[in-house]
N, C-alpha and C. Protein backbone atom coordinates (compact mmCIF):
# COMPACT_ATOMS: atom_id res chain seq x y z
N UNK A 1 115.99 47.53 41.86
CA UNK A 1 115.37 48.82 42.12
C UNK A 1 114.38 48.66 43.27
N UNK A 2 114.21 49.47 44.16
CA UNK A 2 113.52 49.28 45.10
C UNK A 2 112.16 49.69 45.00
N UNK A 3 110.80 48.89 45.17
CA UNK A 3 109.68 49.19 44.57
C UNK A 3 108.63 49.08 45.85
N UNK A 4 108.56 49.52 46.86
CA UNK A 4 108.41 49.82 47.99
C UNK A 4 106.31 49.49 47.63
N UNK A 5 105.90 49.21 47.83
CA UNK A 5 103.71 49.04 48.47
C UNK A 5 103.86 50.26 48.67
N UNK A 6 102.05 50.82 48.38
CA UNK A 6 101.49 51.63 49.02
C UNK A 6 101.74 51.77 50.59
N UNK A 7 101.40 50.40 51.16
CA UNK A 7 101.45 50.76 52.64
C UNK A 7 102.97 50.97 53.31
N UNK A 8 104.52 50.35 52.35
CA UNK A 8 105.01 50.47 53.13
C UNK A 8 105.55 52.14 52.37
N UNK A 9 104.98 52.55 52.16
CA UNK A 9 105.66 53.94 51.64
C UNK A 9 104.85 54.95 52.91
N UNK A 10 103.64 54.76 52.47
CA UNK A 10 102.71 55.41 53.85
C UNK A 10 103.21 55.00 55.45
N UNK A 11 103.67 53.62 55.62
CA UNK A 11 104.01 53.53 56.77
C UNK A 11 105.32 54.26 57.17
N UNK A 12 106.21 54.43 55.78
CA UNK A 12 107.95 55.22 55.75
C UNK A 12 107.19 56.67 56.29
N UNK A 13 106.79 57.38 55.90
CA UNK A 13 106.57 58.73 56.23
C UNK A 13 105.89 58.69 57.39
N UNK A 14 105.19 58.05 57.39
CA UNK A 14 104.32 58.46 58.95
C UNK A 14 105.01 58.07 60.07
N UNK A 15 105.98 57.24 59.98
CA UNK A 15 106.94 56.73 60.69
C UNK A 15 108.36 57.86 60.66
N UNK A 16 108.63 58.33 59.77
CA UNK A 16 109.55 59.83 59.78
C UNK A 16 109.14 60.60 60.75
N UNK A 17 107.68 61.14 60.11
CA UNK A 17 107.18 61.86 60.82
C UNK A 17 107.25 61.93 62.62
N UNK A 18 106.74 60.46 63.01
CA UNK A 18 106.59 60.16 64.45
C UNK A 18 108.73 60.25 65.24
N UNK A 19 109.11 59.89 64.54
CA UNK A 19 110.41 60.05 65.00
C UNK A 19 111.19 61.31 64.56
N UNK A 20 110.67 62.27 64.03
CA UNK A 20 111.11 63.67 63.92
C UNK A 20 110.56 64.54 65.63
N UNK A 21 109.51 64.42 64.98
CA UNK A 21 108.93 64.62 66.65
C UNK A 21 109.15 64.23 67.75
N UNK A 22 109.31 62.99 67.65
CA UNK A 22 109.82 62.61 69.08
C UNK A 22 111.23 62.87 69.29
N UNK A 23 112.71 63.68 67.90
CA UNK A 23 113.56 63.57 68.34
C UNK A 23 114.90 62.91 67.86
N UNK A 24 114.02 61.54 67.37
CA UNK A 24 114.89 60.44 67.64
C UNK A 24 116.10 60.32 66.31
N UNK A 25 116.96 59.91 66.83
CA UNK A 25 118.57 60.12 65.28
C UNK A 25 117.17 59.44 63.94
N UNK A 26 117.75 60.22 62.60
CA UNK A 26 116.73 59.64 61.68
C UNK A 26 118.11 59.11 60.56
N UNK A 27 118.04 58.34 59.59
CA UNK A 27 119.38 58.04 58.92
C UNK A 27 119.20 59.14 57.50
N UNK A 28 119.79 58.62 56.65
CA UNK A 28 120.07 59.59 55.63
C UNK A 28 118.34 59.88 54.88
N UNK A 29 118.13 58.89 54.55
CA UNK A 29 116.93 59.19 53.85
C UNK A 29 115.86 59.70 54.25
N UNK A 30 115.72 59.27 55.81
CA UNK A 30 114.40 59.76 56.40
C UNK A 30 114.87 61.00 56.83
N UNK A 31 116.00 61.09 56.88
CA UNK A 31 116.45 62.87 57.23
C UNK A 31 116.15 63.86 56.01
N UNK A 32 115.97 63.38 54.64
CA UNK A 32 115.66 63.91 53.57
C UNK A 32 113.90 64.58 53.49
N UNK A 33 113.69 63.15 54.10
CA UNK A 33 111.99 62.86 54.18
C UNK A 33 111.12 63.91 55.11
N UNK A 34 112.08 63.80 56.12
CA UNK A 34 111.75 65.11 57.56
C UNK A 34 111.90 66.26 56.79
N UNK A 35 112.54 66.91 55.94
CA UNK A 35 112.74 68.00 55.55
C UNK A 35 111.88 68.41 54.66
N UNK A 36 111.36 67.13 53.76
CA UNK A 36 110.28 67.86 52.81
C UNK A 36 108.88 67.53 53.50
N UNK A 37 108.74 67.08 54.60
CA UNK A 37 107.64 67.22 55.75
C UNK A 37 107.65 68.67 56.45
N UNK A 38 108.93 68.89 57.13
CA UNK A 38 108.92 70.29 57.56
C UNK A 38 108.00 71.61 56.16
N UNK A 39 108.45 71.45 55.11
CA UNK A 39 107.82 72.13 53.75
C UNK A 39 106.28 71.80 53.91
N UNK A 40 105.69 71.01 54.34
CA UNK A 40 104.39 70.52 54.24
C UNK A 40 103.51 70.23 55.85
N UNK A 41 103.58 71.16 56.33
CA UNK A 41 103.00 71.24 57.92
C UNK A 41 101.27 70.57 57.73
N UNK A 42 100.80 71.07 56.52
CA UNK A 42 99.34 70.60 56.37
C UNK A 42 98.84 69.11 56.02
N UNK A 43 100.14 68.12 56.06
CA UNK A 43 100.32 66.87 56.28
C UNK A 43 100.33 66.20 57.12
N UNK A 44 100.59 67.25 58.75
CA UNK A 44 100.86 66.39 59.66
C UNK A 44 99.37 65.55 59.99
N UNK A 45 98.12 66.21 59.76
CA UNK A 45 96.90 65.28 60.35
C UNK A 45 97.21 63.58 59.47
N UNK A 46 97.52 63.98 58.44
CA UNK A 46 97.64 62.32 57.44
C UNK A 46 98.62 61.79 57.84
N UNK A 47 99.60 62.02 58.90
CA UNK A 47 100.82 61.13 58.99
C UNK A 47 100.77 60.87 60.61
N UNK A 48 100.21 61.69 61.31
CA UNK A 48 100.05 61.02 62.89
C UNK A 48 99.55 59.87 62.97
N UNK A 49 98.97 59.19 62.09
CA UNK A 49 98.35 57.28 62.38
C UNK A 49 98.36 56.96 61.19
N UNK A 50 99.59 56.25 61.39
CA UNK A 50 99.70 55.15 60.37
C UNK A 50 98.68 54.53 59.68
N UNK A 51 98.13 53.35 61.19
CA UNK A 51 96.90 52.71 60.78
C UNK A 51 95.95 53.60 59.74
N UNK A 52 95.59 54.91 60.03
CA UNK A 52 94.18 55.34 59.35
C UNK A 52 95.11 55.63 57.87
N UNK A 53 96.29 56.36 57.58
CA UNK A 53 96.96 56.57 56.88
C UNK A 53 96.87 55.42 55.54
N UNK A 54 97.34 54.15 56.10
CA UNK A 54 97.21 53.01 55.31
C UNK A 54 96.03 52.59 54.50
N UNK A 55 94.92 52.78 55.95
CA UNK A 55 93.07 52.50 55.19
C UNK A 55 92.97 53.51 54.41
N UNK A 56 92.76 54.69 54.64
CA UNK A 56 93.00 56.15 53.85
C UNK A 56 92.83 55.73 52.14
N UNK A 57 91.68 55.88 51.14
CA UNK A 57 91.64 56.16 50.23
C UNK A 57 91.31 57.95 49.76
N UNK A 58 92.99 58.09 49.00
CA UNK A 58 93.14 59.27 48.41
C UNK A 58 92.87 59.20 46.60
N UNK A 59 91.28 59.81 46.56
CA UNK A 59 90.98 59.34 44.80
C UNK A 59 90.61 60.86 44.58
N UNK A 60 91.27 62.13 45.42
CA UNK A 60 90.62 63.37 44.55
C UNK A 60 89.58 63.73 44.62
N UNK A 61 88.83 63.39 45.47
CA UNK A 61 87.43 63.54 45.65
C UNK A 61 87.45 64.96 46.99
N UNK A 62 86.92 65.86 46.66
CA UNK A 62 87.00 67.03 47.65
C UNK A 62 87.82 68.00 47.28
N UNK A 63 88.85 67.86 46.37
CA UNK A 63 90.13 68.25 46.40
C UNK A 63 91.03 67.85 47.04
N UNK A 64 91.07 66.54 47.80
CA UNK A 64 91.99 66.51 49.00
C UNK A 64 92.91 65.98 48.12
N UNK A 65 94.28 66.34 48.13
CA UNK A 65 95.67 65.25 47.30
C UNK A 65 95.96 64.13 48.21
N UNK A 66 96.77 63.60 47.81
CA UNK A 66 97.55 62.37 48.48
C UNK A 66 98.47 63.23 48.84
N UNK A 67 98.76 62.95 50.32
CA UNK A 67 100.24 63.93 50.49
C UNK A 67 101.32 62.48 50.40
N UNK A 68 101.07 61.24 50.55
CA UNK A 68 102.16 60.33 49.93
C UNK A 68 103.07 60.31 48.96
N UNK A 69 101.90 60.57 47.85
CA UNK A 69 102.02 60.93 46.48
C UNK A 69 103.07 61.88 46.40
N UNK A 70 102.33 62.97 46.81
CA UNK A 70 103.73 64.40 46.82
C UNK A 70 104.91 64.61 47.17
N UNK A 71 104.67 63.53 49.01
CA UNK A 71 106.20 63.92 49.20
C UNK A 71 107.04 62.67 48.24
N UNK A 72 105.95 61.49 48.31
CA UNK A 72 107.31 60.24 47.30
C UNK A 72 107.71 61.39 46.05
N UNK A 73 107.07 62.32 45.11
CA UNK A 73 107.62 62.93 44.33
C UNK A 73 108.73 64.03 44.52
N UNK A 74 108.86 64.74 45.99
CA UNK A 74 109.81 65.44 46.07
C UNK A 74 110.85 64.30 46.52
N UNK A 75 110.79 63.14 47.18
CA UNK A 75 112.20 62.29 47.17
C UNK A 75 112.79 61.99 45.71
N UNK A 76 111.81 61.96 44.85
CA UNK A 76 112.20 60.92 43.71
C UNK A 76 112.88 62.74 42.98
N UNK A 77 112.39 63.27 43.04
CA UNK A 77 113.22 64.55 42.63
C UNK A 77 114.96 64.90 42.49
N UNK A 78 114.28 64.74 44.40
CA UNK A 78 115.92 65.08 45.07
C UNK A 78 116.76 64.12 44.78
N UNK A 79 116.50 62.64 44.82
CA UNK A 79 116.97 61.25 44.15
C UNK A 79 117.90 62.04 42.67
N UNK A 80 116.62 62.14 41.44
CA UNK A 80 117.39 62.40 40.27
C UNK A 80 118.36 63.03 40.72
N UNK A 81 118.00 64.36 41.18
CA UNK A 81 119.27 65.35 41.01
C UNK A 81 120.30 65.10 41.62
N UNK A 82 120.53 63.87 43.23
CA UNK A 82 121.39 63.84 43.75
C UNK A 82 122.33 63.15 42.69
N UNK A 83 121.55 62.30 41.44
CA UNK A 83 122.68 61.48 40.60
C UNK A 83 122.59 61.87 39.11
N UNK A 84 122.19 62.83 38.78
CA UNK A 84 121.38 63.19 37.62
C UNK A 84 120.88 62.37 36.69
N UNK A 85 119.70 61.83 37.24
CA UNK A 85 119.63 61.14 36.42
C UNK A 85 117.69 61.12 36.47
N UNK A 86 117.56 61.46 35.26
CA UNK A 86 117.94 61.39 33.71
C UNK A 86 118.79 62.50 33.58
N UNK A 87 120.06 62.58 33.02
CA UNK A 87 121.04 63.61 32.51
C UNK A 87 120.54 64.90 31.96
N UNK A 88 120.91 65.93 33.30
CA UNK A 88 120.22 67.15 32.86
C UNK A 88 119.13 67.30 33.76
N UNK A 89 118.82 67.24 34.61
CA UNK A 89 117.45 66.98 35.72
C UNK A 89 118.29 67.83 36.61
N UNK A 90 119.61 67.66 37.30
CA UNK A 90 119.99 68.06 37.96
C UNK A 90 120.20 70.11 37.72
N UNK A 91 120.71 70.13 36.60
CA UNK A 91 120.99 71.52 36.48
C UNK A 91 119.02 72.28 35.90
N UNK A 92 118.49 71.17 35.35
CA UNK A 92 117.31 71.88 34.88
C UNK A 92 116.26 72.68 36.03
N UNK A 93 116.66 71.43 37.13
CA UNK A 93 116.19 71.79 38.64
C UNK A 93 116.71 72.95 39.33
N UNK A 94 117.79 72.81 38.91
CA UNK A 94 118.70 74.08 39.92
C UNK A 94 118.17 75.55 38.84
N UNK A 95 118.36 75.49 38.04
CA UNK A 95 118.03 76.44 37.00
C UNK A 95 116.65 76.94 37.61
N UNK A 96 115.91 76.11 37.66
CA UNK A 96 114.36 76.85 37.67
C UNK A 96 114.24 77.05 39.11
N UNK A 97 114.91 76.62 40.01
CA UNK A 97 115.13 76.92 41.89
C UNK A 97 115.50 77.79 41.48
N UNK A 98 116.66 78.51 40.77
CA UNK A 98 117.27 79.98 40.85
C UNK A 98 115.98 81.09 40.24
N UNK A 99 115.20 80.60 39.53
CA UNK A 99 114.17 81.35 38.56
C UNK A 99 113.51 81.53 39.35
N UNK A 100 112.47 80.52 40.52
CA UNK A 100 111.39 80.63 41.05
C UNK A 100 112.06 81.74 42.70
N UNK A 101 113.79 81.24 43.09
CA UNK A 101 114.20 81.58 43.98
C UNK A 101 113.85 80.63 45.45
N UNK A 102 112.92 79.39 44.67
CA UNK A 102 112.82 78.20 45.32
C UNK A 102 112.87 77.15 45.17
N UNK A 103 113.83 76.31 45.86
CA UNK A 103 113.63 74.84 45.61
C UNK A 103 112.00 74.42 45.55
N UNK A 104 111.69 74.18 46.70
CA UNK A 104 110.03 73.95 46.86
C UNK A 104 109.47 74.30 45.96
N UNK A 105 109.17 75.43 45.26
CA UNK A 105 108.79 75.86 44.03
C UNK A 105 108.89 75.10 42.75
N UNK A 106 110.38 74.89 42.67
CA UNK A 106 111.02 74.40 41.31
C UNK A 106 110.30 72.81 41.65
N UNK A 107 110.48 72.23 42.59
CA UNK A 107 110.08 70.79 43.02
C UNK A 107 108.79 70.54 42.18
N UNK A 108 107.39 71.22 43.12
CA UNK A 108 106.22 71.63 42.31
C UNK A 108 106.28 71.85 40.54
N UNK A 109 107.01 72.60 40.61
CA UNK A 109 106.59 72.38 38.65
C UNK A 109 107.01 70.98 37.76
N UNK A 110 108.57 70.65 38.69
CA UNK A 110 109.32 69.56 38.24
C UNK A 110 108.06 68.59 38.40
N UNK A 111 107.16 68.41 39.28
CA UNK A 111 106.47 67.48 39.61
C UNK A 111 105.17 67.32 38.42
N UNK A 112 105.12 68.86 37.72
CA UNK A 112 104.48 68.03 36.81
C UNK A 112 104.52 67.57 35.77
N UNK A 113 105.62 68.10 35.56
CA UNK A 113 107.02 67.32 34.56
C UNK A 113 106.80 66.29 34.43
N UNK A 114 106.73 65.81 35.91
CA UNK A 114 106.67 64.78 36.00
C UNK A 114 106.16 63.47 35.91
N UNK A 115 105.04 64.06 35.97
CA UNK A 115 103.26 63.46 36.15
C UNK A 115 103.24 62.98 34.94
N UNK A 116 103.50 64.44 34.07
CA UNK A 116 102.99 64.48 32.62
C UNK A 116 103.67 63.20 31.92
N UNK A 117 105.34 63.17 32.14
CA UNK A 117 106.15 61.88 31.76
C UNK A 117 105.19 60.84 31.76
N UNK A 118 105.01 60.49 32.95
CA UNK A 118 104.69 59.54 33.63
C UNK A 118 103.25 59.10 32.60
N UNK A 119 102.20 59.83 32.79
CA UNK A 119 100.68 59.78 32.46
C UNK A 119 101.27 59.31 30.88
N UNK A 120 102.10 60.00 30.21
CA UNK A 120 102.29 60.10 28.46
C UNK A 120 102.52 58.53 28.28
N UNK A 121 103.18 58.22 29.21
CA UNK A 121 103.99 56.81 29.07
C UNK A 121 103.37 55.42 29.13
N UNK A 122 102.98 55.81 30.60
CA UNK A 122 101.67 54.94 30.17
C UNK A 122 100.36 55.24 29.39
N UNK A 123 100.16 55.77 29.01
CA UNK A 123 98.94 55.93 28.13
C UNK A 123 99.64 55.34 26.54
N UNK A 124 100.81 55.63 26.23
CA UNK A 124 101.44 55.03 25.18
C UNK A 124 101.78 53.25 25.24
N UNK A 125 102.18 53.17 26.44
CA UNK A 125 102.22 51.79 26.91
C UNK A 125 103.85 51.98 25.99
N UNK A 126 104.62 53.20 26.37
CA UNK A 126 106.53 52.97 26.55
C UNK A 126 107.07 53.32 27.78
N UNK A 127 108.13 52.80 27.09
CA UNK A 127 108.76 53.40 28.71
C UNK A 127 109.17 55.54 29.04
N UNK A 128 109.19 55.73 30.49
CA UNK A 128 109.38 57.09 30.16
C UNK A 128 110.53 58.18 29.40
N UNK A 129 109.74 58.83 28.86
CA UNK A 129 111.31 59.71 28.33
C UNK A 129 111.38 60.56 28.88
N UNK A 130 113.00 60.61 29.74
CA UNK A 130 113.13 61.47 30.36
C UNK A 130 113.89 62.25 29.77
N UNK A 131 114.19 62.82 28.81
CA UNK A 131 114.43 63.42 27.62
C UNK A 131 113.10 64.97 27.43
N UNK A 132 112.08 64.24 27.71
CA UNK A 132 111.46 65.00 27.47
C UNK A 132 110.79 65.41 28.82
N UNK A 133 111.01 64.75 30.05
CA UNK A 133 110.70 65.45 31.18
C UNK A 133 111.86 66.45 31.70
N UNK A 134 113.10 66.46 30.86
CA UNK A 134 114.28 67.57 31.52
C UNK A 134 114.14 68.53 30.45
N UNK A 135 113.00 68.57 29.32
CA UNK A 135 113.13 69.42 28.53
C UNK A 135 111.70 70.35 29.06
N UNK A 136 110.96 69.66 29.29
CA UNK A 136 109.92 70.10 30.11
C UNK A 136 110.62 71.43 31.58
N UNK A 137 111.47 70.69 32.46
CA UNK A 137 111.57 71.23 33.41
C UNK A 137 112.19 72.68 32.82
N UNK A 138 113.48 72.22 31.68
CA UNK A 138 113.75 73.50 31.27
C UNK A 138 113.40 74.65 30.79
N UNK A 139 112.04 74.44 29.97
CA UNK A 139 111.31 75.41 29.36
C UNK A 139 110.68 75.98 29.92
N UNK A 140 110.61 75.26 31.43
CA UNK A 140 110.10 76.24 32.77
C UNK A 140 110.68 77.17 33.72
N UNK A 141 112.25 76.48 33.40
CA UNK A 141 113.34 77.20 33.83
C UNK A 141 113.43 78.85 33.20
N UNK A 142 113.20 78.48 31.64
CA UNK A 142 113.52 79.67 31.08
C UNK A 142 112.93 80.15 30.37
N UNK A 143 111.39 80.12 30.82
CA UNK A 143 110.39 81.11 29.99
C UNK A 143 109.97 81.81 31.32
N UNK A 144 109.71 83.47 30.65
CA UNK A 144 109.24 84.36 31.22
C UNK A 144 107.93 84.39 32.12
């Protein structure tokens, strides 16, 4: 499984970033990456320098988010659904894109689906159930 550093994840995007702009052919993934950058224009100051990007401590303080954070969560999104996996992620996603009438939208809620997985799991010290993060996404899908 590929388990990528802080810095080289920050250096992947800011490095998208610089070669979207300039143009240049991007391959499959960073062509994924450019797209959920295009969604997030208020990122570009955090991704023009790497260097500061890397030093850059994002702890929530101000309100400012990690935009790392966010976009690694819309890849890891688009990831599940490209293979569904966890089983059922894929249609739970599409379901609530048709509800919200946005991907971007549906992404955002999936994300805290996601979080929540995530935070439950470790705080339990198991592994995640994604069982209960596609049941999550669904009940978002289909409540009023």
């Amino acid at each position: 499984m590929f388990n990528p550093s802080q810095e080289e994840v920050r250096r992947f995007f800011c490095g998208v970033h610089a070669k979207a702009r300039a143009g240049q052919i991007l391959d499959a993934l960073e062509t994924l990456a450019s797209e959920w950058l295009k969604q997030h224009p208020e990122y570009d100051p955090d991704l023009a320098d790497a260097d500061a990007a890397v030093a850059r401590v994002y702890d929530g303080s101000g309100g400012a988010s990690n935009p790392f954070l966010h976009l690694s969560m819309h890849l890891s999104i688009s990831e599940q659904c490209s293979i569904d996996q966890p089983r059922g992620i894929r249609q739970a996603v599409e379901l609530l894109a048709a509800r919200r009438n946005s991907l971007h939208d549906a992404h955002h809620e999936a994300m805290e689906c996601l979080g929540q997985m995530l935070w439950e799991s470790q705080r339990a010290g198991r592994p995640p159930d994604g069982d209960a993060y596609v049941a999550c996404v669904q009940r978002r899908a289909t409540k009023d």
